[in-house]
C-alpha atoms as a PDB file:
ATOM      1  CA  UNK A   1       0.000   0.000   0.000  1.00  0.00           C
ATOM      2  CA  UNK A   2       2.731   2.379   1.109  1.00  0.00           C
ATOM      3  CA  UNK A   3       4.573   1.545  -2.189  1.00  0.00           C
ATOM      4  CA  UNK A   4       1.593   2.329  -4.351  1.00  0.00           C
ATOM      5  CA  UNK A   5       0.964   5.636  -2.776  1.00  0.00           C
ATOM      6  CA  UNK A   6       4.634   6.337  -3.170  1.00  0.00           C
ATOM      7  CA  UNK A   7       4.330   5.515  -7.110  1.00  0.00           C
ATOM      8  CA  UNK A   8       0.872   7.142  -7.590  1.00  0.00           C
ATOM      9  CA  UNK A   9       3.216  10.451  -6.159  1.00  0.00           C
ATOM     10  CA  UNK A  10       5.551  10.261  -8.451  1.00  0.00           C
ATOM     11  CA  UNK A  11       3.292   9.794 -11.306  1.00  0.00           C
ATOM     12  CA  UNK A  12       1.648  12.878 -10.364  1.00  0.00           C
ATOM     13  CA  UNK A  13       4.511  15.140  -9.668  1.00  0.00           C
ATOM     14  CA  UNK A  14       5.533  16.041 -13.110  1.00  0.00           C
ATOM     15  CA  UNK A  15       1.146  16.535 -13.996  1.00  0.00           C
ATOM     16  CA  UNK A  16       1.581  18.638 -10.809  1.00  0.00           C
ATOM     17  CA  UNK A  17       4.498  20.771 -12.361  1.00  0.00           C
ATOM     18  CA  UNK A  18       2.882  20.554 -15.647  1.00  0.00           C
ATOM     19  CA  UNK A  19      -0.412  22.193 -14.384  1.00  0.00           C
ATOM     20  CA  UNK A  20       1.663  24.778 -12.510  1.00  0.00           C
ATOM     21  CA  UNK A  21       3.399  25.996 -15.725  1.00  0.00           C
ATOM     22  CA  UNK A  22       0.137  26.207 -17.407  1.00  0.00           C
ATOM     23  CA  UNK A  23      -1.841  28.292 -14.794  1.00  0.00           C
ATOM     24  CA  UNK A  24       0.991  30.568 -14.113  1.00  0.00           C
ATOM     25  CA  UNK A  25       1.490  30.972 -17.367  1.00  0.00           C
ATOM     26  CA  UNK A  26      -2.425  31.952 -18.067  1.00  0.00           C
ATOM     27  CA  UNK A  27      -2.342  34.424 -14.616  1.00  0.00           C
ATOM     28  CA  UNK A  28       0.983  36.162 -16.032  1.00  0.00           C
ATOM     29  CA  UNK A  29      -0.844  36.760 -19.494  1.00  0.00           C
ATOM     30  CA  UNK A  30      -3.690  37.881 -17.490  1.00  0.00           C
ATOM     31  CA  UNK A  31      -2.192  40.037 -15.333  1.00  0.00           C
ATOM     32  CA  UNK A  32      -0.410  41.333 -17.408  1.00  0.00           C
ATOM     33  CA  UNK A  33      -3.098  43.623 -19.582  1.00  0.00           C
ATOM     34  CA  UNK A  34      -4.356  44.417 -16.010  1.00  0.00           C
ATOM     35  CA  UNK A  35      -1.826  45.132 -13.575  1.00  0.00           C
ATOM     36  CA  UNK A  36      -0.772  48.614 -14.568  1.00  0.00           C
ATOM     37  CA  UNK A  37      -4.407  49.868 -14.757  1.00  0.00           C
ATOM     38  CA  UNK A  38      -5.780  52.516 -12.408  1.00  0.00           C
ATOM     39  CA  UNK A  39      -8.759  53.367 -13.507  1.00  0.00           C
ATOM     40  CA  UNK A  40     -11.549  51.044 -12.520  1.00  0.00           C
ATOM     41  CA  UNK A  41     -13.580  51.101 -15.770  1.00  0.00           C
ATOM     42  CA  UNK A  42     -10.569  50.012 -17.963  1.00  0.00           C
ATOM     43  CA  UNK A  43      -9.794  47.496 -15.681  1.00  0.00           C
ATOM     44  CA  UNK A  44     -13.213  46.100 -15.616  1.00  0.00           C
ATOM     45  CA  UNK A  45     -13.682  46.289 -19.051  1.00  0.00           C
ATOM     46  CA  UNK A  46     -10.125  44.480 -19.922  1.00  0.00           C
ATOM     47  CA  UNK A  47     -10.548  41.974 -17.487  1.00  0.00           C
ATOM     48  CA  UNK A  48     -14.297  41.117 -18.671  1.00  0.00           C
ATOM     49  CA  UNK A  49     -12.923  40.612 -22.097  1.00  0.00           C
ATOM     50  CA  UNK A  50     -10.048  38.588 -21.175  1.00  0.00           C
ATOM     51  CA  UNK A  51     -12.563  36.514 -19.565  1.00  0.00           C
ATOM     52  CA  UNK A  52     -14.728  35.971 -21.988  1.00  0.00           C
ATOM     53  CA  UNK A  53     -11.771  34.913 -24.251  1.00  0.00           C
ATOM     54  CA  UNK A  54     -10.597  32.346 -21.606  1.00  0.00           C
ATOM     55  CA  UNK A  55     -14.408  31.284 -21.013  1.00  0.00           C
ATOM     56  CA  UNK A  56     -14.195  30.426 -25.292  1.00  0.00           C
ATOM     57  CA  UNK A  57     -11.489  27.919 -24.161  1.00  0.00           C
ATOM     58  CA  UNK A  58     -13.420  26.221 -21.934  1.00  0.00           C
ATOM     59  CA  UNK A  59     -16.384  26.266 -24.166  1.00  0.00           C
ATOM     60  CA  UNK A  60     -14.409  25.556 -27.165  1.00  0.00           C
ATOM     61  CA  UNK A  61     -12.774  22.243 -24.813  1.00  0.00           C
ATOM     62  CA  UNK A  62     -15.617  20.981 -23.086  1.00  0.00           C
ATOM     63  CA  UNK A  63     -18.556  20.445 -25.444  1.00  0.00           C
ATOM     64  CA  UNK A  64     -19.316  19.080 -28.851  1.00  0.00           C
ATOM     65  CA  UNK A  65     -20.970  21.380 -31.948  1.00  0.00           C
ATOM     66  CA  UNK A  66     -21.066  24.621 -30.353  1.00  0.00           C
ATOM     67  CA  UNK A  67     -20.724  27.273 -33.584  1.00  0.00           C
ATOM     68  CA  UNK A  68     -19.644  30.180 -33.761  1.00  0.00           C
ATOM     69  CA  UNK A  69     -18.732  30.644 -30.070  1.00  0.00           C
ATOM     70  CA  UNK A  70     -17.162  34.317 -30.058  1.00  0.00           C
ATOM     71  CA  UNK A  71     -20.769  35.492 -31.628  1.00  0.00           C
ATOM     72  CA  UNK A  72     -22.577  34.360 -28.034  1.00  0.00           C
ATOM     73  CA  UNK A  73     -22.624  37.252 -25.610  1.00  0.00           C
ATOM     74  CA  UNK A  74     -20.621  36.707 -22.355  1.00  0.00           C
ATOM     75  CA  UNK A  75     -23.841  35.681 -20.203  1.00  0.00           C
ATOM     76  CA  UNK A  76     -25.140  33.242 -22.892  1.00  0.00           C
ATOM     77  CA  UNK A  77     -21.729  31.398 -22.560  1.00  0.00           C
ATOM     78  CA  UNK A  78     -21.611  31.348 -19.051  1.00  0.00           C
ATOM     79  CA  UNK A  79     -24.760  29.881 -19.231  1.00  0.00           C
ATOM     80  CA  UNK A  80     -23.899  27.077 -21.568  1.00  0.00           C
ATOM     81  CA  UNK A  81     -21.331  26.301 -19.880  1.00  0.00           C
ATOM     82  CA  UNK A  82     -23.339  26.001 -16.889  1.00  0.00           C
ATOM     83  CA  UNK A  83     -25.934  23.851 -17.882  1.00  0.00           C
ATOM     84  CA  UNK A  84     -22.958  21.635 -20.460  1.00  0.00           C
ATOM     85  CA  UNK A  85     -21.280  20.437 -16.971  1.00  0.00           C
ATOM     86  CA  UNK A  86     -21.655  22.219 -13.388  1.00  0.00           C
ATOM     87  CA  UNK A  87     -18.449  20.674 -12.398  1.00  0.00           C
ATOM     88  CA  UNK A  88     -16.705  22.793 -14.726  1.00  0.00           C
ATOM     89  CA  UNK A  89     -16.617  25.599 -12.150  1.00  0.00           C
ATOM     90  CA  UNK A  90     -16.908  26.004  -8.377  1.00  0.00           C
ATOM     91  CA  UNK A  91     -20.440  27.623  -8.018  1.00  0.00           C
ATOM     92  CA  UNK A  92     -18.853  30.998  -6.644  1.00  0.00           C
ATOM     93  CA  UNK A  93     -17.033  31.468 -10.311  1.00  0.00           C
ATOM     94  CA  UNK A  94     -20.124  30.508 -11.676  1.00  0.00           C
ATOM     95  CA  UNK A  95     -22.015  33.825  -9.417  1.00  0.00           C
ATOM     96  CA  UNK A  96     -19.009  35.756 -10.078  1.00  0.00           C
ATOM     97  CA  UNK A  97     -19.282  35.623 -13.466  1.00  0.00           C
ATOM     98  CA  UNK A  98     -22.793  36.490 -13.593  1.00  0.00           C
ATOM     99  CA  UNK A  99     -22.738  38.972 -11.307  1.00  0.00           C
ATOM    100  CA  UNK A 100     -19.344  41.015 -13.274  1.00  0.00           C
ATOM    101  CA  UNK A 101     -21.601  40.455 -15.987  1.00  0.00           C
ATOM    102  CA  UNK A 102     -23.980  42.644 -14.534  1.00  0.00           C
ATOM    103  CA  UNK A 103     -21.727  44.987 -13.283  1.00  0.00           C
ATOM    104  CA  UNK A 104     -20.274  45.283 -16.435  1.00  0.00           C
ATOM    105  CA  UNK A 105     -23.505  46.342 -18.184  1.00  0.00           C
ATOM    106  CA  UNK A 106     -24.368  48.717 -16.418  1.00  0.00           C
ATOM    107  CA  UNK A 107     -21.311  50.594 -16.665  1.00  0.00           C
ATOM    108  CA  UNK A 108     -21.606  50.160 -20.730  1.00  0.00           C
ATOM    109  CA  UNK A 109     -25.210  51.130 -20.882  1.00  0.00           C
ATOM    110  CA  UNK A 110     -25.383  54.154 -17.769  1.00  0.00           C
ATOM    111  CA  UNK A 111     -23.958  57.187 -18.316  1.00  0.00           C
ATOM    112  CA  UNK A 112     -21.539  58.768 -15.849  1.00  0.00           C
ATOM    113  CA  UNK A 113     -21.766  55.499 -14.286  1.00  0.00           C
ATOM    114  CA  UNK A 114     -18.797  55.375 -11.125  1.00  0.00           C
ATOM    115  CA  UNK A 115     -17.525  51.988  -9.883  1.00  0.00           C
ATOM    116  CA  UNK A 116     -17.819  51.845  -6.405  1.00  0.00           C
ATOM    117  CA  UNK A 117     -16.707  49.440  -4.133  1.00  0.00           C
ATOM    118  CA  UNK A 118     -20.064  48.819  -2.899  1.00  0.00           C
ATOM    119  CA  UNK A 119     -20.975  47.872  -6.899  1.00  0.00           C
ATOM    120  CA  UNK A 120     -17.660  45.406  -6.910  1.00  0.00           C
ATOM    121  CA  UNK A 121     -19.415  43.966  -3.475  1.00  0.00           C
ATOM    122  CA  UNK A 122     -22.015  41.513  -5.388  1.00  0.00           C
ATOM    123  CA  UNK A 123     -18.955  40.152  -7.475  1.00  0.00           C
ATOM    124  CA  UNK A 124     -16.559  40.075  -4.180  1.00  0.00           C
ATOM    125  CA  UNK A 125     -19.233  38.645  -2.003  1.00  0.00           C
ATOM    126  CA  UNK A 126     -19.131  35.589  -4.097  1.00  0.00           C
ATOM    127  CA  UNK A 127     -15.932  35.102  -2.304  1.00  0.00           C
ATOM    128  CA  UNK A 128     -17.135  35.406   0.873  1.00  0.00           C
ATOM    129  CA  UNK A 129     -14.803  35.924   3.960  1.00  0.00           C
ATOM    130  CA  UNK A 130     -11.367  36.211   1.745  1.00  0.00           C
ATOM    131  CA  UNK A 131     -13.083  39.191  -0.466  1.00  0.00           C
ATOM    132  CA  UNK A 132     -14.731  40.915   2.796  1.00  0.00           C
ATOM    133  CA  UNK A 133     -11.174  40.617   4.530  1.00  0.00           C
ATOM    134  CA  UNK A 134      -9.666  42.163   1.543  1.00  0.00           C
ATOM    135  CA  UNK A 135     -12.449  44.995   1.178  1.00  0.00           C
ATOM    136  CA  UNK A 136     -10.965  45.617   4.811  1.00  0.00           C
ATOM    137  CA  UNK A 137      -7.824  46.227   3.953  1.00  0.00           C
ATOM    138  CA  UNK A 138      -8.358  48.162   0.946  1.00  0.00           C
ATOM    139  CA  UNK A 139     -11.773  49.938   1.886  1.00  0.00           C
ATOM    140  CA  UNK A 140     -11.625  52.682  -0.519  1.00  0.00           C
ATOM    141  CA  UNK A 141      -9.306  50.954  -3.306  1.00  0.00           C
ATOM    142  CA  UNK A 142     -11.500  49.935  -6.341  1.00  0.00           C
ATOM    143  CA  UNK A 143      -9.034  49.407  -8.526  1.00  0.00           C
ATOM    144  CA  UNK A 144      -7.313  46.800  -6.203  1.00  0.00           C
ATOM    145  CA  UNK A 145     -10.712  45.537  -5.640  1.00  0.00           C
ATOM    146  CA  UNK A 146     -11.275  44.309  -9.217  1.00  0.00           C
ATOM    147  CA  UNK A 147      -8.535  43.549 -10.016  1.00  0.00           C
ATOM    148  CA  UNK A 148      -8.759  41.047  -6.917  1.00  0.00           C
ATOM    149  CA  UNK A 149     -11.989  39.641  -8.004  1.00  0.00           C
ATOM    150  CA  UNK A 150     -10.687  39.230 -11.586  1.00  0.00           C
ATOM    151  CA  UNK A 151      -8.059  37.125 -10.620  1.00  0.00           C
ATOM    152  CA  UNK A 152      -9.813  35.111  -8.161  1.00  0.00           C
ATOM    153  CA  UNK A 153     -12.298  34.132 -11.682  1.00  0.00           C
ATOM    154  CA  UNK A 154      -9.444  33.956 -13.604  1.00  0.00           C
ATOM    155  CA  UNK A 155      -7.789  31.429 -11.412  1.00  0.00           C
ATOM    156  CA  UNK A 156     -10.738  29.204 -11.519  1.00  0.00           C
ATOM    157  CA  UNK A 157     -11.264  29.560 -14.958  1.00  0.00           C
ATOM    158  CA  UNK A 158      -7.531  28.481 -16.196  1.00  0.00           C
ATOM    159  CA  UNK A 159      -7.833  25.466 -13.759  1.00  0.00           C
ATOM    160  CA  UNK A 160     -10.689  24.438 -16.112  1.00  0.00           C
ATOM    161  CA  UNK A 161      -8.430  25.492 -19.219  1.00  0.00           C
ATOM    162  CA  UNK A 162      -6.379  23.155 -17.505  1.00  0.00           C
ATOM    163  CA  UNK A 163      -8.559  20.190 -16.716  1.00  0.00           C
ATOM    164  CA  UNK A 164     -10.474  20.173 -20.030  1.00  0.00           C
ATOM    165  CA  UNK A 165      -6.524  19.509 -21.653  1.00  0.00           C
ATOM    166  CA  UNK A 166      -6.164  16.836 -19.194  1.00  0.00           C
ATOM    167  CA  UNK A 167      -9.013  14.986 -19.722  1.00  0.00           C
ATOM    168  CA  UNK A 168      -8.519  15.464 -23.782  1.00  0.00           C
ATOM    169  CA  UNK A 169      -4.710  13.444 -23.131  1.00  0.00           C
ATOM    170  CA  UNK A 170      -6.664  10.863 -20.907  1.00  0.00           C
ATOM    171  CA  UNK A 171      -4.799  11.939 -17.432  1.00  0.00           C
ATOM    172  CA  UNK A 172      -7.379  12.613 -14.194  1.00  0.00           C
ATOM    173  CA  UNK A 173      -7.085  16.511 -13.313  1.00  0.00           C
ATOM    174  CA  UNK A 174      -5.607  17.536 -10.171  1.00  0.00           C
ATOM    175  CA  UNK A 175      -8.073  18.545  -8.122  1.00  0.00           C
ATOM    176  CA  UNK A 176      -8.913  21.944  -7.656  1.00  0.00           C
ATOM    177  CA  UNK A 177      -6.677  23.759  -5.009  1.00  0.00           C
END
């Protein structure tokens, strides 16, 4: 028994380091068109973009016959990928997504509309404790706010890249840290 735990380890180690490449290779590209933002609206706009490209992937590696995938609006996808496989996501990405969604509209379609930290709260609160800790610390900081939240999505997201392109080579995913 000890023996096969020991092998099962070492089977998964380089699938471990292999994931880790991956992922911190998807959060540097992410962060990247992010991290020197200030203002909250171009930060919110990049990173719901960026997610919707990512949330293609998932789409793109998950189901079967879906056309024409970049022509489906960012809530449509996250509700086919919802209803394709709720495993794909934990349930908070799943409200997170929704809810920047949301957020996201209405600063497209109000005018002089200001992002608040109390209008990052319904994406945050999806995070529970760890986002109200963080809203804490930075009471008054909405660009560190979003830019939080963002990568908290994008994190589960690119696990998912990263699953989906396990499962296509026939190893088990990692679970989800």
């Amino acid at each position: 028994m000890e023996n096969q735990n020991l092998t099962n380890q070492s089977e998964k180690k380089p699938q471990m380091a292999e994931a880790d490449r991956l992922i911190q290779v998807l959060i540097r590209d992410f962060s990247q068109h992010i991290e020197k933002e200030t203002e909250p609206f171009v930060i919110l706009l990049k990173g719901h973009l960026l997610l919707e490209y990512y949330l293609n992937q998932v789409i793109l590696l998950s189901t079967t016959g879906v056309k024409n995938v970049e022509r489906k609006g960012f809530y449509e996808k996250v509700f086919l990928v919802e209803t394709t496989d709720k495993n794909i996501f934990k349930t908070k990405t799943f409200n997170s997504l929704k809810k920047l969604n949301e957020l996201r509209n209405r600063l497209s379609h109000t005018l002089n509309f200001k992002i608040t930290p109390s209008e990052i709260d319904p994406v945050g609160f999806c995070f529970e404790k760890e986002y109200v800790l963080k809203k804490y610390n930075n009471p008054d900081d909405e660009a560190f706010l979003l830019k939080w939240v963002l990568m908290k999505i994008a994190q589960d997201v690119f696990y998912s890249i990263y699953a989906e392109i396990s499962k296509s080579k026939g190893l088990t995913p990692l679970s989800r840290g």
